[in-house]
Structure formats: C-alpha cells, structure tokens
C-alpha atoms as a PDB file:
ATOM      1  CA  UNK A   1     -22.783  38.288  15.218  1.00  0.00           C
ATOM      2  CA  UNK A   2     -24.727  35.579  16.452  1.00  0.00           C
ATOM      3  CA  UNK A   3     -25.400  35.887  20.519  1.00  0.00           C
ATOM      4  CA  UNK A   4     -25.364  32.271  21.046  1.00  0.00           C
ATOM      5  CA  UNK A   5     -25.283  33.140  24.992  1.00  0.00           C
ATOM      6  CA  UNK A   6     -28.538  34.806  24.905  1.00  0.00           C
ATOM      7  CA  UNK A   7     -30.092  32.478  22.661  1.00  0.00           C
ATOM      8  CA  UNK A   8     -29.486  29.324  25.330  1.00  0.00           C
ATOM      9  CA  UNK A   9     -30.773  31.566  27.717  1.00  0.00           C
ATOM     10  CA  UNK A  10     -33.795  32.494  25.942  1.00  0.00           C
ATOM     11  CA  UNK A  11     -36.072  29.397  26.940  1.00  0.00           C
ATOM     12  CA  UNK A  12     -36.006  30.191  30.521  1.00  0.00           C
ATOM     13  CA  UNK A  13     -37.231  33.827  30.542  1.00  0.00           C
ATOM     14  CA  UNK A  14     -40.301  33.016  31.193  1.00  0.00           C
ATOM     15  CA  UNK A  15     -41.173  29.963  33.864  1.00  0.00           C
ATOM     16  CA  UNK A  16     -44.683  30.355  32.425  1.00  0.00           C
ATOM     17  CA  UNK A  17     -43.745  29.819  29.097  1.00  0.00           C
ATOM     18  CA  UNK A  18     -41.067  26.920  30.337  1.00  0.00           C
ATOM     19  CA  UNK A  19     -43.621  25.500  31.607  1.00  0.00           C
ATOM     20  CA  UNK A  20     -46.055  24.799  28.954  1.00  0.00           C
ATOM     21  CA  UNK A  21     -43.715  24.094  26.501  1.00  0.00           C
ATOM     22  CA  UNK A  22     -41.896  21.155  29.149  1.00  0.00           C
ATOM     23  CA  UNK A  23     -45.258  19.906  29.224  1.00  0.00           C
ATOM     24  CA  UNK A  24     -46.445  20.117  25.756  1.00  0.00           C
ATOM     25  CA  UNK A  25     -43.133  18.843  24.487  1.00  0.00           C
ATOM     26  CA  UNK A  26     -43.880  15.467  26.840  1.00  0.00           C
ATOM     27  CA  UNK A  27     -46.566  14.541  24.740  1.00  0.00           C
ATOM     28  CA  UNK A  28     -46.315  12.858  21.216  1.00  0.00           C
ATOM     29  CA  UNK A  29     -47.604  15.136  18.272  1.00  0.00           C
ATOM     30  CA  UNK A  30     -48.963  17.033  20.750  1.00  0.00           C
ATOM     31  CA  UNK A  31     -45.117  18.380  21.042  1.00  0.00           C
ATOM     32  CA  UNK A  32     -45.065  19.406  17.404  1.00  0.00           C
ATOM     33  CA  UNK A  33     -46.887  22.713  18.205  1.00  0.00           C
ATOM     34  CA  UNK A  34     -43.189  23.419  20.054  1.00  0.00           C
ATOM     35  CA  UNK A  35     -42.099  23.202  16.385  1.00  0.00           C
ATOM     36  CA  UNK A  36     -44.774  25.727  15.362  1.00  0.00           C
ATOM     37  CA  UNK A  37     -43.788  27.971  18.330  1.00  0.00           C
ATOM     38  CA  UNK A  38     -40.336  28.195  17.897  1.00  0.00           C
ATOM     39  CA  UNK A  39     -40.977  28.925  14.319  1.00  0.00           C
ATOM     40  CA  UNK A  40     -42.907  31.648  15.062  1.00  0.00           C
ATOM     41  CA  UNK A  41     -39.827  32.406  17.540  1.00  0.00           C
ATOM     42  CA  UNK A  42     -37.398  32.460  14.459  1.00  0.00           C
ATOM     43  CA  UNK A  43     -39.915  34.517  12.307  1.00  0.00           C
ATOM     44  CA  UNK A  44     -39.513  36.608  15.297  1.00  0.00           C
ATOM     45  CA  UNK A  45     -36.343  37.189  15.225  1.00  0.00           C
ATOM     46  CA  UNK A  46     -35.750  37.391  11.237  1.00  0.00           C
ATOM     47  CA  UNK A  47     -38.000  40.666  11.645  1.00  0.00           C
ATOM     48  CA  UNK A  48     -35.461  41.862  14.222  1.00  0.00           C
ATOM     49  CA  UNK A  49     -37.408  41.515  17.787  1.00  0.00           C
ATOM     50  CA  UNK A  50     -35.408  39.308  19.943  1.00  0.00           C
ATOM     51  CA  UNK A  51     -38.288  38.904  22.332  1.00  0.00           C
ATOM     52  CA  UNK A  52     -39.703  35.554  23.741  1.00  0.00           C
ATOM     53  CA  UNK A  53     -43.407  35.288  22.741  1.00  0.00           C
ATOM     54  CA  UNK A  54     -46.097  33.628  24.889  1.00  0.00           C
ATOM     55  CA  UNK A  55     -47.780  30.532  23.926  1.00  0.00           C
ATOM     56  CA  UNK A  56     -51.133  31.378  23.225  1.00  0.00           C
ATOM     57  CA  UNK A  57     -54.151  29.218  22.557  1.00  0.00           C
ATOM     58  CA  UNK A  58     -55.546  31.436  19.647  1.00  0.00           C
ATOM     59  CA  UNK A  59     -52.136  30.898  17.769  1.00  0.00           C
ATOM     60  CA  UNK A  60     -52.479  27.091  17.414  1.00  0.00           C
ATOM     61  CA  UNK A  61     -53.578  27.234  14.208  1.00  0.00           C
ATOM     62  CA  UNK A  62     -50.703  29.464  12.959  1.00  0.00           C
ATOM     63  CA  UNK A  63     -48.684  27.083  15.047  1.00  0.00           C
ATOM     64  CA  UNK A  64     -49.608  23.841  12.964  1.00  0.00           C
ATOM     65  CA  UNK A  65     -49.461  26.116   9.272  1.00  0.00           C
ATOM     66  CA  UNK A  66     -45.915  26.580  10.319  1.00  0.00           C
ATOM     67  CA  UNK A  67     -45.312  23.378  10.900  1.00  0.00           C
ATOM     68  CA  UNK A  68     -46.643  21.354   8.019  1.00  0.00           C
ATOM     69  CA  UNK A  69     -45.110  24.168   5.700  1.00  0.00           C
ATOM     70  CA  UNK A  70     -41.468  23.280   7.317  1.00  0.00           C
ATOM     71  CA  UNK A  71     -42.121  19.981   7.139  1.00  0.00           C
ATOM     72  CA  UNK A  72     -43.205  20.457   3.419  1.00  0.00           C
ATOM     73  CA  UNK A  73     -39.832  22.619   2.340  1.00  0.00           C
ATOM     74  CA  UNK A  74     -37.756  19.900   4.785  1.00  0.00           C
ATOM     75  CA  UNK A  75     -39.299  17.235   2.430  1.00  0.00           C
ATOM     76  CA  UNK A  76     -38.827  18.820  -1.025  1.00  0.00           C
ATOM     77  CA  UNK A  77     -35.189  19.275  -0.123  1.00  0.00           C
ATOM     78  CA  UNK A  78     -34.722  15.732   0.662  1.00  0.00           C
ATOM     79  CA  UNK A  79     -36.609  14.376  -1.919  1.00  0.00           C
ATOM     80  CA  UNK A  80     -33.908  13.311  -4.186  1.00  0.00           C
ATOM     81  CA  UNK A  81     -32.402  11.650  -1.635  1.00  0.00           C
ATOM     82  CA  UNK A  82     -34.950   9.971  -0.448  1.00  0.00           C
ATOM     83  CA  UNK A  83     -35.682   8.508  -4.446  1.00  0.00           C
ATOM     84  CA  UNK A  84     -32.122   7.400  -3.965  1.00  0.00           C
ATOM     85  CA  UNK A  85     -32.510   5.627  -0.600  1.00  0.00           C
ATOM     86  CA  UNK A  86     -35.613   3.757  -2.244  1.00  0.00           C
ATOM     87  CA  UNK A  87     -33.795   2.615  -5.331  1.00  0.00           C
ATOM     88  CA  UNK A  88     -30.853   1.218  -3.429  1.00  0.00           C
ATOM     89  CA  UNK A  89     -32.836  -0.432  -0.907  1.00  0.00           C
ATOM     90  CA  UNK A  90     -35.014  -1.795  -3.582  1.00  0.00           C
ATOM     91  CA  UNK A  91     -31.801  -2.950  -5.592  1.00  0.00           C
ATOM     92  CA  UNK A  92     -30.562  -4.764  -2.953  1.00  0.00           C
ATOM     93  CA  UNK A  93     -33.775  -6.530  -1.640  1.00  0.00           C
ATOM     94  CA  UNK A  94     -34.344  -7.284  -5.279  1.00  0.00           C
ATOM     95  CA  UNK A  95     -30.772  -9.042  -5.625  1.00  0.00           C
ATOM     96  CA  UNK A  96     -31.145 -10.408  -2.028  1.00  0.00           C
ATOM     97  CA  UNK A  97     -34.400 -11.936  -2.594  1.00  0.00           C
ATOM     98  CA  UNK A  98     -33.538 -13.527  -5.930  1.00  0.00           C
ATOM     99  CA  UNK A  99     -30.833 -15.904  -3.981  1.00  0.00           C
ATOM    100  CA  UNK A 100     -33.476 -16.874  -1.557  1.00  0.00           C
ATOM    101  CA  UNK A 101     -35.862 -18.094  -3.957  1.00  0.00           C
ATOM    102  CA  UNK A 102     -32.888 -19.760  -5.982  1.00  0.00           C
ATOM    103  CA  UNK A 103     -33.128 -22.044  -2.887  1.00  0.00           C
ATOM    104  CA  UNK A 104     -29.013 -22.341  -3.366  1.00  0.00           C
ATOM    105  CA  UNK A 105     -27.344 -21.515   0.083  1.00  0.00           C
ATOM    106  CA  UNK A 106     -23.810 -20.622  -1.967  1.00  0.00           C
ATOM    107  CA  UNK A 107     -26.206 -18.428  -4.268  1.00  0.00           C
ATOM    108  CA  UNK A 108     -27.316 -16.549  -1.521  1.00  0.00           C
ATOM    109  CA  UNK A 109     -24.257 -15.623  -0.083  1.00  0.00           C
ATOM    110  CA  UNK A 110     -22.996 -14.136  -3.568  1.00  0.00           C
ATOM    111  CA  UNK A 111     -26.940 -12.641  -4.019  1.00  0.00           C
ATOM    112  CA  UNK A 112     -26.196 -10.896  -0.284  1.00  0.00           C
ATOM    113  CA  UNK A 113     -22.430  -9.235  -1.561  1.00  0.00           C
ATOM    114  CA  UNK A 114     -24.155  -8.473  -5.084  1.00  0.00           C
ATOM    115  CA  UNK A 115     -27.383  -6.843  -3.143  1.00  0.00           C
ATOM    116  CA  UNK A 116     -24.798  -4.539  -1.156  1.00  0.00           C
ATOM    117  CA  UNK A 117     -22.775  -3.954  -4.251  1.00  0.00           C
ATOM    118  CA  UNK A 118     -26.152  -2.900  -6.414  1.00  0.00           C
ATOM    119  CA  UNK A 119     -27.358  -0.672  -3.709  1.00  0.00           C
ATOM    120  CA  UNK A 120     -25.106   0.386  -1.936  1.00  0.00           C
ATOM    121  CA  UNK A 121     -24.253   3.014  -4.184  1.00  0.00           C
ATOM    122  CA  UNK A 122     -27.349   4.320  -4.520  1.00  0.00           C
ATOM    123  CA  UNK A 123     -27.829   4.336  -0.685  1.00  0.00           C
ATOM    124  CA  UNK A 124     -24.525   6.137   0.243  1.00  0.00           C
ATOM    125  CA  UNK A 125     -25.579   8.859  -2.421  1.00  0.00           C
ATOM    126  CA  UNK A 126     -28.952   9.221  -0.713  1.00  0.00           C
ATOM    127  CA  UNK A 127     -27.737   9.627   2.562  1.00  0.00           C
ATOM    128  CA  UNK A 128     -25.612  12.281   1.499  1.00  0.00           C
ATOM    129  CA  UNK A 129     -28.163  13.971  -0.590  1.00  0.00           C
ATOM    130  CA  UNK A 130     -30.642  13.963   2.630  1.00  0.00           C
ATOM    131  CA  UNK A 131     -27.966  15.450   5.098  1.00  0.00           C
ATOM    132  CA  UNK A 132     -27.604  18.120   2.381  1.00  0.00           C
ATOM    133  CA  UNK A 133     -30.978  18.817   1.643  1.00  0.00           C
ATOM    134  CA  UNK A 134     -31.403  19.019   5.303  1.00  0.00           C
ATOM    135  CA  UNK A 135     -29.206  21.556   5.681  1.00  0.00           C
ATOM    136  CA  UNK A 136     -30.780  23.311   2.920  1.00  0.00           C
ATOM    137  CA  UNK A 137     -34.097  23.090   4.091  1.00  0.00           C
ATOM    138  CA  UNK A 138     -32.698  25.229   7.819  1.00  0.00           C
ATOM    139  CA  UNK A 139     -32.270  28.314   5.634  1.00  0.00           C
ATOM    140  CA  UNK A 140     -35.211  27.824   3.035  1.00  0.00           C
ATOM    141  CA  UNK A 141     -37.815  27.921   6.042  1.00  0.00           C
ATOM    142  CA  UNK A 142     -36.646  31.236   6.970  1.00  0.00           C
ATOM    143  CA  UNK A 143     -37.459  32.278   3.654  1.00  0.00           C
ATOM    144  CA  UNK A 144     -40.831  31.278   4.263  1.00  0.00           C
ATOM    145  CA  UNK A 145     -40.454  32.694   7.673  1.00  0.00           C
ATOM    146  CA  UNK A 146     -39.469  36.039   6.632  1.00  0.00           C
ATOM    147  CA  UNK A 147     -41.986  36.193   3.284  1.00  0.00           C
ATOM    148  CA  UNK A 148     -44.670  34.466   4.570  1.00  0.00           C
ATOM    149  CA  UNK A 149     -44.942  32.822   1.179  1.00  0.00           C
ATOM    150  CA  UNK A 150     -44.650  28.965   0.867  1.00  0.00           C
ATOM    151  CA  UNK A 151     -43.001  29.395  -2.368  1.00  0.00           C
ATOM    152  CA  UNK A 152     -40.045  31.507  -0.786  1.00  0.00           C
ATOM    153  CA  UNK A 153     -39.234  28.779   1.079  1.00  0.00           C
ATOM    154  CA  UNK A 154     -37.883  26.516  -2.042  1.00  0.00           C
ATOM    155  CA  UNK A 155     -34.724  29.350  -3.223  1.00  0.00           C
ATOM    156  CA  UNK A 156     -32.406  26.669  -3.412  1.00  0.00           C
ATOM    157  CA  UNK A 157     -29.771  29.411  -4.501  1.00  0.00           C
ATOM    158  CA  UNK A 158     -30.397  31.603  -1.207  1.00  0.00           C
ATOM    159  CA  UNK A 159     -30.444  29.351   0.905  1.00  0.00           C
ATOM    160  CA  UNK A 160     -26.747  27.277  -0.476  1.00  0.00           C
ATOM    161  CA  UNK A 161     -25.040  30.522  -0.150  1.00  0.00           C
ATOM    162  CA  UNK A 162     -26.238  30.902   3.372  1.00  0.00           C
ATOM    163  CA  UNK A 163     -25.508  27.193   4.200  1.00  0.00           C
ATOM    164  CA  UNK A 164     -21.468  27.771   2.973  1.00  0.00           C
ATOM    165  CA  UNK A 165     -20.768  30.503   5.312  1.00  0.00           C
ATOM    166  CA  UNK A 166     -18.751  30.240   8.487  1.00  0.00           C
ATOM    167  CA  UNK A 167     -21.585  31.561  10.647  1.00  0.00           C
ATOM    168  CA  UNK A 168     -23.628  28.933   9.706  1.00  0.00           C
ATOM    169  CA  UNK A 169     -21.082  25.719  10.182  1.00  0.00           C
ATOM    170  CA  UNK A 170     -20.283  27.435  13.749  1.00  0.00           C
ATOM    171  CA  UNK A 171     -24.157  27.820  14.620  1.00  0.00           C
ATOM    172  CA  UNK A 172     -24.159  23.960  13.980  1.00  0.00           C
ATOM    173  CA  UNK A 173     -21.435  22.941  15.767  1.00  0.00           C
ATOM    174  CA  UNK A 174     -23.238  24.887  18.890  1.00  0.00           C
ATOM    175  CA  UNK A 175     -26.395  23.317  18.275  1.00  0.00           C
ATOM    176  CA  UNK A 176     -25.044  20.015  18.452  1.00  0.00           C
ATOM    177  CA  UNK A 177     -22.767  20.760  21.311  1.00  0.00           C
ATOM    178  CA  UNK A 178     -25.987  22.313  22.717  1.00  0.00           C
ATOM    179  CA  UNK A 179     -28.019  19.058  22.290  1.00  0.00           C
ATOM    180  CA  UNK A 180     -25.420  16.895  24.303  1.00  0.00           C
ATOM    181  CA  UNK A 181     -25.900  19.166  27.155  1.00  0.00           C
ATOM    182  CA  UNK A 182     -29.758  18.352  27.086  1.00  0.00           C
ATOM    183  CA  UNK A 183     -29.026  14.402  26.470  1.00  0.00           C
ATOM    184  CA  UNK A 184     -26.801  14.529  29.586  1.00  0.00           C
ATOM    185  CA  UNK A 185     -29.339  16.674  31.671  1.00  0.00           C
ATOM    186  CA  UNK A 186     -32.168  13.982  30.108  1.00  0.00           C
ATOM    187  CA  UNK A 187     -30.362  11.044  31.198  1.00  0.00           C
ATOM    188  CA  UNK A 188     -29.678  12.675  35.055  1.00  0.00           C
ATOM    189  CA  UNK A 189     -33.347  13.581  35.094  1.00  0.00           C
ATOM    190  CA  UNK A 190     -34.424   9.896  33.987  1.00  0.00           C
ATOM    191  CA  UNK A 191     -32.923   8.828  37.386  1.00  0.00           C
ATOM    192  CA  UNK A 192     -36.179   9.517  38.410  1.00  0.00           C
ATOM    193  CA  UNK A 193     -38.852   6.766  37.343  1.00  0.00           C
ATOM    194  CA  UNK A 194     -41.282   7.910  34.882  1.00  0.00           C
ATOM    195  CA  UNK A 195     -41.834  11.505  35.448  1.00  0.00           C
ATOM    196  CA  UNK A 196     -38.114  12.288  35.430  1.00  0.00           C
ATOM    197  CA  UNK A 197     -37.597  10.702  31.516  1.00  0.00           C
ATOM    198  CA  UNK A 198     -40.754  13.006  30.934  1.00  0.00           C
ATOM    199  CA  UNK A 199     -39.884  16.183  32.020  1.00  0.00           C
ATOM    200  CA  UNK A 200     -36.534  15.854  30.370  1.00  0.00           C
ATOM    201  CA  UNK A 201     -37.969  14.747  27.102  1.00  0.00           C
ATOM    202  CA  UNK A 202     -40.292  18.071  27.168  1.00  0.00           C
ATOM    203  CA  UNK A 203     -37.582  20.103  28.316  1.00  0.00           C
ATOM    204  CA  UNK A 204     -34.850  18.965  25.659  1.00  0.00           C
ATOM    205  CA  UNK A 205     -37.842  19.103  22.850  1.00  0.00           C
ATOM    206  CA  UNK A 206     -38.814  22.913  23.799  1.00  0.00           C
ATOM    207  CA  UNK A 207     -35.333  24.222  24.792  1.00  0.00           C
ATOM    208  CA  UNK A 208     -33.708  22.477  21.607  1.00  0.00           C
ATOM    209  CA  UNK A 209     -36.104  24.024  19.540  1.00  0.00           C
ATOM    210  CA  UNK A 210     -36.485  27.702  20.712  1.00  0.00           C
ATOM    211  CA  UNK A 211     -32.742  27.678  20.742  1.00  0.00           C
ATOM    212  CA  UNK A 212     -32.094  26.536  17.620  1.00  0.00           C
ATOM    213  CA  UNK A 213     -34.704  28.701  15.924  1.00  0.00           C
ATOM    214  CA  UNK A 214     -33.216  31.468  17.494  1.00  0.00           C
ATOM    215  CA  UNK A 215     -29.580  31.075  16.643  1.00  0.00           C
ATOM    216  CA  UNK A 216     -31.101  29.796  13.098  1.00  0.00           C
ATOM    217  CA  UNK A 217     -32.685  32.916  12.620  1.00  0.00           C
ATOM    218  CA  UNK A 218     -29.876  35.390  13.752  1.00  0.00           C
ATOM    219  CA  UNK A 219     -27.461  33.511  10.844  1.00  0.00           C
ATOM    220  CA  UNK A 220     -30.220  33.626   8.367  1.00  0.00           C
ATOM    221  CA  UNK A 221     -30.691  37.196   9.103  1.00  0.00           C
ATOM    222  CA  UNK A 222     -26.728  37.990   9.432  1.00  0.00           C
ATOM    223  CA  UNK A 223     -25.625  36.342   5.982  1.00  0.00           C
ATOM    224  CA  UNK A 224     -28.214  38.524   3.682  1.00  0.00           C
END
C-alpha cells in the first residue's frame, strides 16, 4: 500500500537537505538537478530503501543522466501527440492564412470557422494523446529507474497495465491535491516581496518532486 503520509513527510527529514533543494529549486535550470535528485529518490525506493538521500556534489552528473533520460522517455511517449498538435495547428494557420491573403473580409471569417474545423480535430486528438503519453511516460521511467537501461524505459505494455490500476489513479489524485497545498503555501509566502515568491517556488519545485517520486515509485513497485 502506498504510505502517502510518509511520503509528504519525506522532504523535511532533513533541514540540510530542505535546504539545498529550496534553494536550488529557486533557480532556473539550475532546479532541474531537483528532477535528477528525486529520480534518484524514486530509484531509491523501487530497490526497496525508503531512505532520504543527501544531495551530493559528486552525484551531479548522475543527476543530469537522469534527467535528460526522463525527459527523453517523457518525449517518445508524447511524440504522436505532439505530430498531431503540429498538423492541426498547421491546418488551421494554413486555412486561416489563405483568407487573409484573399484580402476578402467575408472570406476570412469563413477561412477562421474552416481553420478551426480543419484542425481542430487534429488538435483535440493531440492533446489527448500527450496527457496519455504523459501518463505513460510516469511508469516507463521507473523502468529505466529500476534497470538502469534507457531502453527499459520505452515498455509501453508495462507501463499501460500499471497506469490502469486503482493505485495509480489514487496516487494522482494525491499528487494533485498535494500540489494545491504548495500553490496555496506559494501564494501566502509571495506576501513577502521578492524573496517570499522565491523560497516558495524552490520549496514547491523540491517538495513536489521528492514527493511525487516517492509515491511514484511505491505504485510502480506495488503493481508488478
């Protein structure tokens, strides 16, 4: 069973640790070694040690290969929607554009409805086939996670079954329950000019992420 308790818990443990990644998650692409952390967090806890690690300077490296190979396996899973969010944007700026250059004001109106009508489609479809293959994508980094093997990460057939389970909707719903509760503890923080909006950024980008690589992991780990 997923200890979602524990897990929202787990980024305070150590003020040390709380404290670098507040401040590292402050600073653009500086804050995506918080990604590579918490992966290494979820890796962590696929091999069964529930333990929060240290940041450690010698681990950056690891850090950013963990990154860029999640952000690889994200992309692959969204690719096809992603083609489809191109074509229908293109099919409607293609329709939309023709009106203009007809120069006919009545033209353009019925180029606008026919641009929406062309691409529409194709952009509904896309959306839907992104939100998918992000879902996807949640469970094929763990295979990567657990193998170690880039490949692992792209078993589309795993990672659906683990994606249709209950444990897995539920862990969602948390997460974005969970991410409110930052938003709202972002926005009382930003009360304070400047270094209030920062500290709540860093804090929401680190907690968020060790969190939800933790809970990740446990339903990943739970649904083999």
């Amino acid at each position: 069973m997923v200890d979602y308790v524990s897990a929202i818990k787990k980024p305070f443990q150590d003020i040390q640790t709380l404290a670098i990644g507040t401040v590292l998650g402050m600073i653009p692409f500086v804050s995506l070694l918080i990604s590579g952390y918490a992966l290494g967090v979820g890796r962590k806890v696929v091999n069964g040690d529930a333990s929060l690690p240290k940041f450690s300077a010698g681990e950056i490296v690891p850090y950013i290969k963990d990154t860029v190979f999640a952000l690889i396996i994200s992309l692959v899973y969204e690719l096809p929607g992603i083609v489809l969010l191109f074509i229908g944007i293109m099919a409607a700026a293609g329709t939309i554009l023709a009106g203009i250059a007809s120069g006919d004001t009545a033209a353009l109106a019925s180029a606008i409805m026919a641009g929406i009508a062309a691409g529409g489609i194709f952009f509904l479809l896309g959306m839907v086939l992104v939100l998918v293959g992000g879902l996807l994508a949640t469970m094929g980094v763990f295979y990567y996670l657990q193998s170690g093997s880039l490949m692992a990460g792209f078993n589309i057939g795993g990672a659906l079954k683990k994606v249709l389970t209950v444990p897995f909707w539920v862990t969602i719903i948390v997460y974005f329950v969970m991410a409110l509760a930052y938003m709202a503890l972002f926005a009382v923080l930003s009360i304070i000019p400047i270094i209030g909006s920062l500290i709540g950024g860093g804090l929401m980008v680190y907690g968020l992420s060790v969190t939800g690589y933790t809970i990740l992991g446990q339903v990943f780990k739970e649904t083999q």
